[in-house]
C-alpha atoms as a PDB file:
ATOM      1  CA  UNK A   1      -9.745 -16.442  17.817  1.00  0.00           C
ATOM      2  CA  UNK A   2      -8.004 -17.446  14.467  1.00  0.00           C
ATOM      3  CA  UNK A   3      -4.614 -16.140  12.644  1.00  0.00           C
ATOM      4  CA  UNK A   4      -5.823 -16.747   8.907  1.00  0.00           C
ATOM      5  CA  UNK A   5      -2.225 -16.394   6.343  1.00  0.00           C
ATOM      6  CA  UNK A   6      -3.397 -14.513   3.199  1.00  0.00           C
ATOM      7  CA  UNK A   7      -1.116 -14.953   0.117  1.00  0.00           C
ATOM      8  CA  UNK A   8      -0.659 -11.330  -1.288  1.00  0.00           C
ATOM      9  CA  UNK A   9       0.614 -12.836  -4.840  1.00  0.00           C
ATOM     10  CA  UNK A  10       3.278  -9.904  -4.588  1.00  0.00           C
ATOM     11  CA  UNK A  11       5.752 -11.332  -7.734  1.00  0.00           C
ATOM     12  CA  UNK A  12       4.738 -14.587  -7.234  1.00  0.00           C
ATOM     13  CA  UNK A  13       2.648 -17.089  -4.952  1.00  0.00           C
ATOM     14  CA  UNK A  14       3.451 -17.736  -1.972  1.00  0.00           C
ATOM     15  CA  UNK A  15       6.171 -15.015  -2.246  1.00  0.00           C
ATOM     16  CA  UNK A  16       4.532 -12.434   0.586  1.00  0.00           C
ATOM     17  CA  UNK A  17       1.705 -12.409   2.868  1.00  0.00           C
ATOM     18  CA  UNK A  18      -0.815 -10.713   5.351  1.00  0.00           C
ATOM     19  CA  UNK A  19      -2.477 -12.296   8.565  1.00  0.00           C
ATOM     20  CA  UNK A  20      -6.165 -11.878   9.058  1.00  0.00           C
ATOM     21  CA  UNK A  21      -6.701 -12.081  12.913  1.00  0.00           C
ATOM     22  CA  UNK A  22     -10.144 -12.969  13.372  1.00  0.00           C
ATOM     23  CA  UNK A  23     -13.205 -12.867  16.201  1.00  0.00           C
ATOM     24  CA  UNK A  24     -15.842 -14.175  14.303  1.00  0.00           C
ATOM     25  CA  UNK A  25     -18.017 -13.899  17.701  1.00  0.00           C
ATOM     26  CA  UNK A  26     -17.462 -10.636  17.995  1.00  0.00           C
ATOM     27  CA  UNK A  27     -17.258 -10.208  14.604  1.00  0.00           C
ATOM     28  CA  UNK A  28     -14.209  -8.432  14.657  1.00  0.00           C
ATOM     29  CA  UNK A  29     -11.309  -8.796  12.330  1.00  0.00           C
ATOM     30  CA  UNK A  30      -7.716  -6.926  12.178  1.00  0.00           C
ATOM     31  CA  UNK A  31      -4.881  -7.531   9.573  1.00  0.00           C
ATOM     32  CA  UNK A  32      -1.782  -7.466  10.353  1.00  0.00           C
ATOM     33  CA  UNK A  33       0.699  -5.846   7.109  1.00  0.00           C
ATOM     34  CA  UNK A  34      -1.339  -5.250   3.937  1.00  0.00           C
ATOM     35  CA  UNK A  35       1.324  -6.102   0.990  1.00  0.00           C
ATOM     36  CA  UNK A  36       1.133  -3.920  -2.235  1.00  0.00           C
ATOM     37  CA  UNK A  37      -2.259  -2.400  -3.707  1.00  0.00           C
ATOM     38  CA  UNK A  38      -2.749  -4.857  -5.368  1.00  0.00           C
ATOM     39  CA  UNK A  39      -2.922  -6.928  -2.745  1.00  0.00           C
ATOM     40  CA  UNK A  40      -5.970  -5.274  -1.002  1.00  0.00           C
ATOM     41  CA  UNK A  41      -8.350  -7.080  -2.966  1.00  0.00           C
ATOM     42  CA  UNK A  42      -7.000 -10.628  -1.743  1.00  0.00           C
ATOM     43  CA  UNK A  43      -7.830  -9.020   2.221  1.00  0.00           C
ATOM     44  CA  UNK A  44     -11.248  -8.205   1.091  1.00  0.00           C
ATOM     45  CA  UNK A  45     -11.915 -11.716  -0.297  1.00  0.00           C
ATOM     46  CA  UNK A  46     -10.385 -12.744   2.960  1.00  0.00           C
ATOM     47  CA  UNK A  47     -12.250 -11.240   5.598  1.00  0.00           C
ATOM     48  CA  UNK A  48     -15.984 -11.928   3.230  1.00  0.00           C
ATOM     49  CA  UNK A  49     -15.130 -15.428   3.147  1.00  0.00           C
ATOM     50  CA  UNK A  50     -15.430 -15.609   6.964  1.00  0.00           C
ATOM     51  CA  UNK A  51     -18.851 -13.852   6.811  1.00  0.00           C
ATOM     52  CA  UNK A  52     -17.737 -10.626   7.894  1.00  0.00           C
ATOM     53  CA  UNK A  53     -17.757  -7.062   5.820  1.00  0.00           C
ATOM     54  CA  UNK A  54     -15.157  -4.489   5.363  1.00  0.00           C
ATOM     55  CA  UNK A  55     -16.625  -2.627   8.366  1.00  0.00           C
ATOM     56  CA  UNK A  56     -15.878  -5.487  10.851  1.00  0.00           C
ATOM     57  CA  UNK A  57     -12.229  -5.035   9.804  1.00  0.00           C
ATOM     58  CA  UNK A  58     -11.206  -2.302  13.381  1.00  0.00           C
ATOM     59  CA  UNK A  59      -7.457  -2.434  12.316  1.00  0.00           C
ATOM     60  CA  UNK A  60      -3.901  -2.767  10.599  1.00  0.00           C
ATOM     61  CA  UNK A  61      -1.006  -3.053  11.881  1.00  0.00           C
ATOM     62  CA  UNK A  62       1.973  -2.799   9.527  1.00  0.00           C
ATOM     63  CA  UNK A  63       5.642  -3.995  10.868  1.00  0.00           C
ATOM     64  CA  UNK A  64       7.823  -1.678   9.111  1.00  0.00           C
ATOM     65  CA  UNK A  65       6.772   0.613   5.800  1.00  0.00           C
ATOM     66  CA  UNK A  66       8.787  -0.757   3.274  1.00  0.00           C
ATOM     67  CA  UNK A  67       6.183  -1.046   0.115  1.00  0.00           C
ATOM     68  CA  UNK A  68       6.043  -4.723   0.358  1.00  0.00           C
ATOM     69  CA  UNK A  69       4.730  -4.795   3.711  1.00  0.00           C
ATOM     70  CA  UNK A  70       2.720  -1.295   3.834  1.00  0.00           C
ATOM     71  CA  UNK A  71       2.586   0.145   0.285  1.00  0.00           C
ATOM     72  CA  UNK A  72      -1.008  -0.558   0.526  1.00  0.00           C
ATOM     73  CA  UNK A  73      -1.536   0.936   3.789  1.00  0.00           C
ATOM     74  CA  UNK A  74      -3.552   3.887   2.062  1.00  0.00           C
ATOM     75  CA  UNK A  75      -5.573   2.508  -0.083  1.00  0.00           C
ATOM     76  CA  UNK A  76      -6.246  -0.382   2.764  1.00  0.00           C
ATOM     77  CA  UNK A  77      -7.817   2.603   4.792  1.00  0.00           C
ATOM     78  CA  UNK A  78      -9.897   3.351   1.671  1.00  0.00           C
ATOM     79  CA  UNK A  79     -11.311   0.303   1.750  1.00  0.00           C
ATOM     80  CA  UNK A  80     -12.017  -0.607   5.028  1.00  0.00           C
ATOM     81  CA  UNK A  81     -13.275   1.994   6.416  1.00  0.00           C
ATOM     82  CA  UNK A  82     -13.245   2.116  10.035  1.00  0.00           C
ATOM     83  CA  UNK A  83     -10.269   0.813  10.450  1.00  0.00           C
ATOM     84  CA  UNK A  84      -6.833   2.162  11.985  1.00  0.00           C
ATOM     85  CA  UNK A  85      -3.513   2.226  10.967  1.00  0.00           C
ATOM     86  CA  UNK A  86      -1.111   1.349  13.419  1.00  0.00           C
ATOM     87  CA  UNK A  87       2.570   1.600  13.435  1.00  0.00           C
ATOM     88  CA  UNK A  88       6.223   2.568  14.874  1.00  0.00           C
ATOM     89  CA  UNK A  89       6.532   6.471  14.963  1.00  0.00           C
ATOM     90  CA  UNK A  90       9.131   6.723  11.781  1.00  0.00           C
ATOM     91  CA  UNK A  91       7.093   4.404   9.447  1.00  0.00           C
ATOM     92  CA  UNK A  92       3.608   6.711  10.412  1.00  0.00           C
ATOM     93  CA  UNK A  93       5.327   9.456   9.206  1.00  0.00           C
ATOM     94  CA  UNK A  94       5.742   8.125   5.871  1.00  0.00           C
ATOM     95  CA  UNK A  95       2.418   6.550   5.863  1.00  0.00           C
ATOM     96  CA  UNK A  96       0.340   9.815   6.281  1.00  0.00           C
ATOM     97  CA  UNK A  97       2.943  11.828   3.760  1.00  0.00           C
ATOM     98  CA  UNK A  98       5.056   8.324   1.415  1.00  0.00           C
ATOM     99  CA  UNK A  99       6.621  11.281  -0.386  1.00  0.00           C
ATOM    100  CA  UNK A 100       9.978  10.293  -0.077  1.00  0.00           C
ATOM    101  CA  UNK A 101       8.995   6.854   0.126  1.00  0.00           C
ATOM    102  CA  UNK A 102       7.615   7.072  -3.763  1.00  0.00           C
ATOM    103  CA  UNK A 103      10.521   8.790  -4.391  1.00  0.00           C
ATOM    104  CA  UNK A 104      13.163   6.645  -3.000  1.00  0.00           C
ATOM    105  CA  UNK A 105      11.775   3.346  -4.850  1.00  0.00           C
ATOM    106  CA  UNK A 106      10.813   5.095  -8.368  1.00  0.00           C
ATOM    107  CA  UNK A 107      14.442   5.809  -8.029  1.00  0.00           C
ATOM    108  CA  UNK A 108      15.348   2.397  -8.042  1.00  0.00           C
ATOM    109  CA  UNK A 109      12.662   1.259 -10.161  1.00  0.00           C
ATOM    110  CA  UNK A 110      11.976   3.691 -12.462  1.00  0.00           C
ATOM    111  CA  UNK A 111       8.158   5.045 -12.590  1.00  0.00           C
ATOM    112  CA  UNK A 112       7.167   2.182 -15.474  1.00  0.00           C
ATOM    113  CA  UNK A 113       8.431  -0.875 -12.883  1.00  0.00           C
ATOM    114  CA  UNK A 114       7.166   1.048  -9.703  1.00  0.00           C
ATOM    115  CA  UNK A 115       3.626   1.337 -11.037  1.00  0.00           C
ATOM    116  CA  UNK A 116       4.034  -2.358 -11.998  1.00  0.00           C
ATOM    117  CA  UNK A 117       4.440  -3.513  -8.800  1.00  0.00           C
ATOM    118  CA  UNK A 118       2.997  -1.114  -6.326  1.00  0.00           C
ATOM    119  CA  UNK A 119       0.208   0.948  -8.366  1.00  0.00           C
ATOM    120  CA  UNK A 120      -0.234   4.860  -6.977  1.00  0.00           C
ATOM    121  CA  UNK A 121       0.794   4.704  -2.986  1.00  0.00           C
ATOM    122  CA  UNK A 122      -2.100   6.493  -1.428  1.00  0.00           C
ATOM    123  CA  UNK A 123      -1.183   8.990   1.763  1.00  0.00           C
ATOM    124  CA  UNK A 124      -2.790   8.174   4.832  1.00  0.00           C
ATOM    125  CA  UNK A 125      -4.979  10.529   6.737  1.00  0.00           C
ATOM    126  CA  UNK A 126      -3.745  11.294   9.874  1.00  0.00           C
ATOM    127  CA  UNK A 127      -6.343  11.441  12.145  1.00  0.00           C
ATOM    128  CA  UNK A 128      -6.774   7.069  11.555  1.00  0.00           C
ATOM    129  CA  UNK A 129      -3.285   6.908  11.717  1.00  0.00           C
ATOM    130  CA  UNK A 130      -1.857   5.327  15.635  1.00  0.00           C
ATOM    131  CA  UNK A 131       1.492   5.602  16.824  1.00  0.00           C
ATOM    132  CA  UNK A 132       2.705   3.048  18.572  1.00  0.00           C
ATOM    133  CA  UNK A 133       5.619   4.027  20.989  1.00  0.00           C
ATOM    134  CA  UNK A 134       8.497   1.173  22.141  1.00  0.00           C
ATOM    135  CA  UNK A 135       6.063  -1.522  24.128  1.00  0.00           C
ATOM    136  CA  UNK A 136       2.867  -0.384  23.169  1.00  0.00           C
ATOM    137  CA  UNK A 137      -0.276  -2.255  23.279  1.00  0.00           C
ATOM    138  CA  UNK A 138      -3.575  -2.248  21.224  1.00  0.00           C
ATOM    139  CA  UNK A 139      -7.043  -3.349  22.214  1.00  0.00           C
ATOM    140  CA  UNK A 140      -7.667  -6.950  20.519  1.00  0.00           C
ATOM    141  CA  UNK A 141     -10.716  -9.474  21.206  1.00  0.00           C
ATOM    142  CA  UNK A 142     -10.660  -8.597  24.629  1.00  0.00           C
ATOM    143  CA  UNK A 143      -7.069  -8.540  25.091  1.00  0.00           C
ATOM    144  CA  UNK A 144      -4.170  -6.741  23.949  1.00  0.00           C
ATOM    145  CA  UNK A 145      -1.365  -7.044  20.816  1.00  0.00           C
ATOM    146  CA  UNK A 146       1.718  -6.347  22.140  1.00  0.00           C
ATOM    147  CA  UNK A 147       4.897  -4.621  20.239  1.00  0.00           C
ATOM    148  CA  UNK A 148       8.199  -3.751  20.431  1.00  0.00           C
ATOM    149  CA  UNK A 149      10.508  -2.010  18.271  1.00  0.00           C
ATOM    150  CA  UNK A 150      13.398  -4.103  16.887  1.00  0.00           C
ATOM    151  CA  UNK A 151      15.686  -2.475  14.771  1.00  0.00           C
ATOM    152  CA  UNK A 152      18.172  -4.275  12.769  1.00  0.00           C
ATOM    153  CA  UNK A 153      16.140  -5.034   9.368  1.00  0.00           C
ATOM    154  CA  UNK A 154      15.427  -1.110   9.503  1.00  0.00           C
ATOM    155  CA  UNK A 155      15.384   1.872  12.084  1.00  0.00           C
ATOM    156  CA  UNK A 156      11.130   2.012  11.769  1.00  0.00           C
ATOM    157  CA  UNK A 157      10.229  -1.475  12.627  1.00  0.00           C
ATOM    158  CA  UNK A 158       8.464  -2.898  15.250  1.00  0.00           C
ATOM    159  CA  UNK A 159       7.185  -6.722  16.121  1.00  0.00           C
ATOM    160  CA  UNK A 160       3.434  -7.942  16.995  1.00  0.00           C
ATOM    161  CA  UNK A 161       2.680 -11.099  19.865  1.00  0.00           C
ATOM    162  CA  UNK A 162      -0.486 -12.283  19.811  1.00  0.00           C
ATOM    163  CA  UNK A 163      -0.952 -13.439  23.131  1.00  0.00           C
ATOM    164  CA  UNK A 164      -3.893 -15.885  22.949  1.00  0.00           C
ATOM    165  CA  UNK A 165      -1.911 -18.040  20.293  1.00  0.00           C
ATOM    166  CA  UNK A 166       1.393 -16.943  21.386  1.00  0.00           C
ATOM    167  CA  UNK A 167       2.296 -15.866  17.939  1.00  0.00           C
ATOM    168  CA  UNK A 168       5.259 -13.185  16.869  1.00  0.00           C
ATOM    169  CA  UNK A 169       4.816 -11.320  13.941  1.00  0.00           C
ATOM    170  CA  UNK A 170       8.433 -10.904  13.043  1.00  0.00           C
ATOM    171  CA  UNK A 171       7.780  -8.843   9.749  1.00  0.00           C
ATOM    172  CA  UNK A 172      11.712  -9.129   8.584  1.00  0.00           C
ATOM    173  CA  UNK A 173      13.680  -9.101  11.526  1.00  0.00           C
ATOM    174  CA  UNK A 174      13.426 -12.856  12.103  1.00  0.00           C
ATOM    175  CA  UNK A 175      14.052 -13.884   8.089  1.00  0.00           C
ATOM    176  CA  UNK A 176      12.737 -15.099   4.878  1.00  0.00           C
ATOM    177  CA  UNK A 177      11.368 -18.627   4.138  1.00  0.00           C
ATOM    178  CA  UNK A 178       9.750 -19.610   1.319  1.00  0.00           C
ATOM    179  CA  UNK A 179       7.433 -22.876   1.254  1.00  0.00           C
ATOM    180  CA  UNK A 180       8.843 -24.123  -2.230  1.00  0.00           C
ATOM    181  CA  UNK A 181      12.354 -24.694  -1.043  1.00  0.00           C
ATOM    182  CA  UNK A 182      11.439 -25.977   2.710  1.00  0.00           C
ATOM    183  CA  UNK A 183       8.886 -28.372   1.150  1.00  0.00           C
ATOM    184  CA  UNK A 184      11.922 -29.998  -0.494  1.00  0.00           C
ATOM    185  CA  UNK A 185      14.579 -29.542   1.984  1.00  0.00           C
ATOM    186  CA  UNK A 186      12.957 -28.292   5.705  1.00  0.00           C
ATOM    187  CA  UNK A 187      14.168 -25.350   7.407  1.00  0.00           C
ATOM    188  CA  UNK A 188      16.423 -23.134   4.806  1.00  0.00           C
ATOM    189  CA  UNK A 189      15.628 -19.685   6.323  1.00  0.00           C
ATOM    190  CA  UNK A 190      17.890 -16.022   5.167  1.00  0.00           C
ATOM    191  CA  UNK A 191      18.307 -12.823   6.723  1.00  0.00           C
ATOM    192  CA  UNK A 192      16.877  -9.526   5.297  1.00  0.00           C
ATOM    193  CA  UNK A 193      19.911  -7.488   4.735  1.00  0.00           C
ATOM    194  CA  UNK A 194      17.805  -4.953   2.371  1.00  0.00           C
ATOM    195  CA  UNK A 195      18.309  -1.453   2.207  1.00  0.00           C
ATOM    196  CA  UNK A 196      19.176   1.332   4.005  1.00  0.00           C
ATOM    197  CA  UNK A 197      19.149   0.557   7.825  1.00  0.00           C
ATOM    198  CA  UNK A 198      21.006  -2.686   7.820  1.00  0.00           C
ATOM    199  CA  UNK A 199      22.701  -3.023  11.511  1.00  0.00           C
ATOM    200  CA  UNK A 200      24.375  -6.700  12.088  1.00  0.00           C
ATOM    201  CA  UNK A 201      24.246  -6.070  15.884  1.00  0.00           C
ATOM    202  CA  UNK A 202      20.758  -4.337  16.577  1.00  0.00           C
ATOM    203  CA  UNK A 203      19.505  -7.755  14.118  1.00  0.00           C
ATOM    204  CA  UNK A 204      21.164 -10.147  16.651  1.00  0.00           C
ATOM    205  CA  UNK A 205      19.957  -8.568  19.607  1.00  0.00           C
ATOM    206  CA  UNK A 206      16.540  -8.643  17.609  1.00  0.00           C
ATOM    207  CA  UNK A 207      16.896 -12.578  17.407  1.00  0.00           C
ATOM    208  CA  UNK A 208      17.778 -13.056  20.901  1.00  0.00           C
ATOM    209  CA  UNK A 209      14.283 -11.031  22.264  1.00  0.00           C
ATOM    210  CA  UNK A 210      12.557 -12.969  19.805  1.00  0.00           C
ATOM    211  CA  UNK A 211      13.959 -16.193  21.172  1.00  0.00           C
ATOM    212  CA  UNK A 212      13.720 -15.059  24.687  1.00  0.00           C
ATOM    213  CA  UNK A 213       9.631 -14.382  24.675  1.00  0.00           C
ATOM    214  CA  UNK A 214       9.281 -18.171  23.880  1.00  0.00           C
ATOM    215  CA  UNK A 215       6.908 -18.125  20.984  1.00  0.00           C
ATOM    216  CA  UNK A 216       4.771 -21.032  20.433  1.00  0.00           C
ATOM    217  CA  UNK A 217       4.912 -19.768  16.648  1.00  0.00           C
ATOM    218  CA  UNK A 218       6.852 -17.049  14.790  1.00  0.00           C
ATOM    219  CA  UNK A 219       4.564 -15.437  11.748  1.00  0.00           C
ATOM    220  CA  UNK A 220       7.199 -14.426   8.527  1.00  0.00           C
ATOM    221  CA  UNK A 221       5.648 -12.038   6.140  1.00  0.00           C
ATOM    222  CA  UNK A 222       7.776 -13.721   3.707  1.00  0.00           C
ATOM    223  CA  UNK A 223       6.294 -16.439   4.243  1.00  0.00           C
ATOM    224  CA  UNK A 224       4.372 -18.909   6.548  1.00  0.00           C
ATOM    225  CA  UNK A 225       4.888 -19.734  10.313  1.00  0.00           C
ATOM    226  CA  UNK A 226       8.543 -20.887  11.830  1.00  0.00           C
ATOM    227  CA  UNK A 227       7.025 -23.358  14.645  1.00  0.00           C
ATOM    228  CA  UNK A 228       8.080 -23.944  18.062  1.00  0.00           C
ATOM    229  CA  UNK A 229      10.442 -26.951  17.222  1.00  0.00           C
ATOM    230  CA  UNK A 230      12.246 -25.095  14.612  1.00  0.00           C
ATOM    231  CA  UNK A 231      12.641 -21.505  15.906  1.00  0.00           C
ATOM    232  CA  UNK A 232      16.051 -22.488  18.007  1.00  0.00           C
ATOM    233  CA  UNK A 233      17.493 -23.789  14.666  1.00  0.00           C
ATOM    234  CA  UNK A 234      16.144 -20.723  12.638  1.00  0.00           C
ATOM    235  CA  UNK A 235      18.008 -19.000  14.785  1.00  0.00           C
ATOM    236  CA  UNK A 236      21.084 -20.587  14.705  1.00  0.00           C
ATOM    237  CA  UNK A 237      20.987 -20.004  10.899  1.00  0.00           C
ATOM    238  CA  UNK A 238      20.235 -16.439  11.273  1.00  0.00           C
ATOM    239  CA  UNK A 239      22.963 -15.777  13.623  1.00  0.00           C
ATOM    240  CA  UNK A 240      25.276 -17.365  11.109  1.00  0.00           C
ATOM    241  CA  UNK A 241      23.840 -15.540   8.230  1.00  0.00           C
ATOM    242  CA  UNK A 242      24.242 -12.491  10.092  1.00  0.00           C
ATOM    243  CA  UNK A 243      27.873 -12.712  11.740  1.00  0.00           C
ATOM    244  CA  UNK A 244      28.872 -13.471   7.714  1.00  0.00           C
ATOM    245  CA  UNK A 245      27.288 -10.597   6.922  1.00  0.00           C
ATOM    246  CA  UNK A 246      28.379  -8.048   9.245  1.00  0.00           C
ATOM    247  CA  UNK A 247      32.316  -9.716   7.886  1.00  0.00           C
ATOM    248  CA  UNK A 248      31.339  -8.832   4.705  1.00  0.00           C
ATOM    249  CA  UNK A 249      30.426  -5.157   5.196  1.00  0.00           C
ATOM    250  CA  UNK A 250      33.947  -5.258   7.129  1.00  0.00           C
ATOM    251  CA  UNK A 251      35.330  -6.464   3.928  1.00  0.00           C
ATOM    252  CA  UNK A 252      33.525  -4.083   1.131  1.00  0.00           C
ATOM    253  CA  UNK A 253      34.964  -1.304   3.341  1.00  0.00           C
ATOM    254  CA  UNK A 254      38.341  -2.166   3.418  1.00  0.00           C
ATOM    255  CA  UNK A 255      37.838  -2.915  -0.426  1.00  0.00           C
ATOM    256  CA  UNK A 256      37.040   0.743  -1.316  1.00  0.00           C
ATOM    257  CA  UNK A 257      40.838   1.404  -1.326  1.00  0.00           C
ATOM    258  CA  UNK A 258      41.992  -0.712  -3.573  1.00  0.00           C
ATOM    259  CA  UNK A 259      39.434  -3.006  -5.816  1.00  0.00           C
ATOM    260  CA  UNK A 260      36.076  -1.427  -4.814  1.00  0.00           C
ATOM    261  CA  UNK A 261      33.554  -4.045  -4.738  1.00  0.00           C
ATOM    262  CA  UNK A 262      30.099  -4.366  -7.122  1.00  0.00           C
ATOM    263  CA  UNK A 263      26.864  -5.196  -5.996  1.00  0.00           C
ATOM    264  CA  UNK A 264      27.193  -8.067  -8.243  1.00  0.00           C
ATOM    265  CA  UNK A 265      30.193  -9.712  -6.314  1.00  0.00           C
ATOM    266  CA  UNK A 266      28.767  -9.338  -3.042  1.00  0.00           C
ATOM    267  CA  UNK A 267      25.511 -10.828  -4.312  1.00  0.00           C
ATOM    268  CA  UNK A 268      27.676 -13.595  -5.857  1.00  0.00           C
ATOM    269  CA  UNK A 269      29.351 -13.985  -2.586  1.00  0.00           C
ATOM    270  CA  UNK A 270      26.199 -14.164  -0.557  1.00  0.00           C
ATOM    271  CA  UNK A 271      25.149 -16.337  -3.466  1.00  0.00           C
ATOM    272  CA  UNK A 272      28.320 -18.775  -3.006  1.00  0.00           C
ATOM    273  CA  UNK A 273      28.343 -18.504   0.966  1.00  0.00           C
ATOM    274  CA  UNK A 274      24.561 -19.634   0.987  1.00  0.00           C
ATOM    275  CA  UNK A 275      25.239 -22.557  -1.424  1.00  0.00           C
ATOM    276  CA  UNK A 276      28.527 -23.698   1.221  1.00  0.00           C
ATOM    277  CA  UNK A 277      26.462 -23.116   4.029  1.00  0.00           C
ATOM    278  CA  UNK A 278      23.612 -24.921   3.149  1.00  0.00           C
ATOM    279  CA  UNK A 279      25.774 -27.881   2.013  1.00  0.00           C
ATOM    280  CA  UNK A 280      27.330 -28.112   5.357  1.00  0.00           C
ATOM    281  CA  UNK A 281      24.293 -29.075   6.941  1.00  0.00           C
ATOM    282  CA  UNK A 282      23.619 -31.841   4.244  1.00  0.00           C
ATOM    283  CA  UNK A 283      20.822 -29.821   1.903  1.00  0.00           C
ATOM    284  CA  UNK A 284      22.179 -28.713  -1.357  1.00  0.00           C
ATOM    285  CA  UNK A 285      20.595 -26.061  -2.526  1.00  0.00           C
ATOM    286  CA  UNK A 286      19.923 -26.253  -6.791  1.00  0.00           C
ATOM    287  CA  UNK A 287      19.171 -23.732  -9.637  1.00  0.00           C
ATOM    288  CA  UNK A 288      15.732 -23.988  -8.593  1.00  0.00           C
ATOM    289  CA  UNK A 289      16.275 -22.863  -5.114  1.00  0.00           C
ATOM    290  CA  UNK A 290      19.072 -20.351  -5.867  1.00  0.00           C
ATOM    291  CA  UNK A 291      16.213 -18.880  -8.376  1.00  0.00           C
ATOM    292  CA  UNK A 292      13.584 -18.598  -5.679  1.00  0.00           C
ATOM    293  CA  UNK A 293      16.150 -17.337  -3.285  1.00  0.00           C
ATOM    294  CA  UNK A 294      17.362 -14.588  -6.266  1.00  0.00           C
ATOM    295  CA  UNK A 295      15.064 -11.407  -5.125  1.00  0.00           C
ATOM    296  CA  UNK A 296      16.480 -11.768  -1.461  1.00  0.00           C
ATOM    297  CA  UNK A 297      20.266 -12.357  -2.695  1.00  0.00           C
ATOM    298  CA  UNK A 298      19.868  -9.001  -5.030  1.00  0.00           C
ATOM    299  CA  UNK A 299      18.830  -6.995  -2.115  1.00  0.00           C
ATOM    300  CA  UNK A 300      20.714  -8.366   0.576  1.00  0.00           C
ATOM    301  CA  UNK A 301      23.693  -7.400  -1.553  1.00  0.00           C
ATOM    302  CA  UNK A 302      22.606  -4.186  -2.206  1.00  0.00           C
ATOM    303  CA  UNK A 303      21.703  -3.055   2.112  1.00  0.00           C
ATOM    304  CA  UNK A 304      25.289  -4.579   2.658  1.00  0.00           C
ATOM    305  CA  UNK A 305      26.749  -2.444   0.053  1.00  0.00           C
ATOM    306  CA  UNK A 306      24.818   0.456   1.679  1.00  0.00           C
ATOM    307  CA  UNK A 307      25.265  -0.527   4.844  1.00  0.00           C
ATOM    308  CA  UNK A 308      29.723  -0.341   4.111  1.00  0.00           C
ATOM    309  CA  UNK A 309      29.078   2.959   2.719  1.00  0.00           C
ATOM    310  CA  UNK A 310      27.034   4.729   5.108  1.00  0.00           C
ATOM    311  CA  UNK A 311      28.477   3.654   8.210  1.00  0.00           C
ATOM    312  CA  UNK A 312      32.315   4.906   7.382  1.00  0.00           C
END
């Protein structure tokens, strides 16, 4: 059995990705999150590459529906055929009707941008869509996937072990690291603070279950494996990350009385807190990094904003 990463060139390389789990005796494959539409062609190249055809493909399990992990989920279904759809009970329901989902992010986007980067979000049918309960399990190469719901990142998501390779798909509840900073400074690793379900304590009690199943690997949609040696120290950083965080939400709040504060100052104070953090440990974080780093910064700000306001 092999976990093969797939780059989904969402915004850039080596930005977001998919995991092609593969039987090639069986000839089986399943894919765990699917990325944008435009993506979808980058999992068929995949799974032909390893001699198999879109009919092989039994599955998909997505970790939470935000459009960068599952915007794709329909058309995925289009393509492959046979395969299932599998997912936490809130995200199914905006799989089989995204609705509100396309409404939500044209909102934010504006139509011109949102057809940019996710193309037309395809519903999918119901009858290939699986929901999977707190704990469930699906079939897999003579074995099972196991997943549990871990809210924190949002309400709807849920996390995958593999249990042959002992690997966690952690979707965004165990971070963000992106190859072109670690390659020059190791483990730099950020929470995912995006919008709307942002919750600083369900997201620490996330971190602990992940630490507490012993991974030998953790698998990051965004982006690339977190091995054994370095998950205690990820960990540590997210905790960090997080504790600011849920002090900063503290802080908008009590700023609404007086000198409410922008989605630009919290993002330059997650901006400035990163920077100081970072240098604390020794690894000093450029222009280069911070620009890499921006996308997560923006958002971040933005759930924490959210997060002060909706909570009150």
């Amino acid at each position: 059995m092999k976990i093969i990463p797939v780059d989904c060139n969402y915004v850039e390389t080596e930005f977001a990705m998919s995991y092609l789990l593969l039987d090639s005796e069986r000839k089986r494959a399943f894919f765990i999150e699917c990325n944008t539409n435009y993506a979808i062609p980058y999992l068929i190249q995949a799974v032909e590459r390893e001699g198999l055809s879109r009919d092989d493909v039994e599955g998909l399990i997505i970790t939470h529906v935000h459009l960068d992990h599952a915007g794709g989920a329909g058309l995925f279904l289009k393509e492959f055929p046979k395969a299932k759809l599998y997912a936490h009970p809130r995200a199914a329901r905006h799989a089989i009707d995204p609705s509100k989902l396309i409404a939500s992010a044209t909102q934010v986007y504006g139509e011109e941008f949102m057809k940019k980067l996710y193309g037309e979000i395809l519903p999918c049918p119901a009858e290939r869509v699986v929901v999977l309960e707190d704990g469930a399990s699906v079939e897999w190469s003579g074995g099972w996937l196991e997943t549990r719901h871990t809210r924190g990142h949002a309400n709807h998501h849920l996390c995958v072990i593999e249990p042959q390779t002992k690997t966690l798909f952690s979707g965004d509840s165990f971070g963000v690291a992106y190859p072109k900073v670690r390659e020059k400074h190791g483990l730099v690793i950020l929470v995912s603070t995006s919008p709307t379900d942002f919750d600083g304590a369900e997201a620490l009690k996330t971190i602990e279950w992940i630490q507490s199943v012993h991974p030998r690997r953790v698998a990051l949609t965004h982006f690339g494996f977190v091995e054994e040696k370095e998950i205690g120290e990820a960990a540590r950083q997210l905790k960090d990350q997080l504790r600011f965080s849920m002090e900063l939400v503290d802080e908008i709040r009590r700023s609404d009385a007086s000198a409410p504060m922008s989605v630009e100052a919290v993002r330059d104070r997650l901006r400035d807190e990163t920077v100081a953090y970072y240098a604390r440990k020794g690894i000093d974080l450029d222009a280069e990094d911070l620009k890499h780093l921006s996308i997560d910064l923006d958002v971040n700000a933005q759930g924490l904003v959210f997060a002060a306001h909706a909570h009150r």
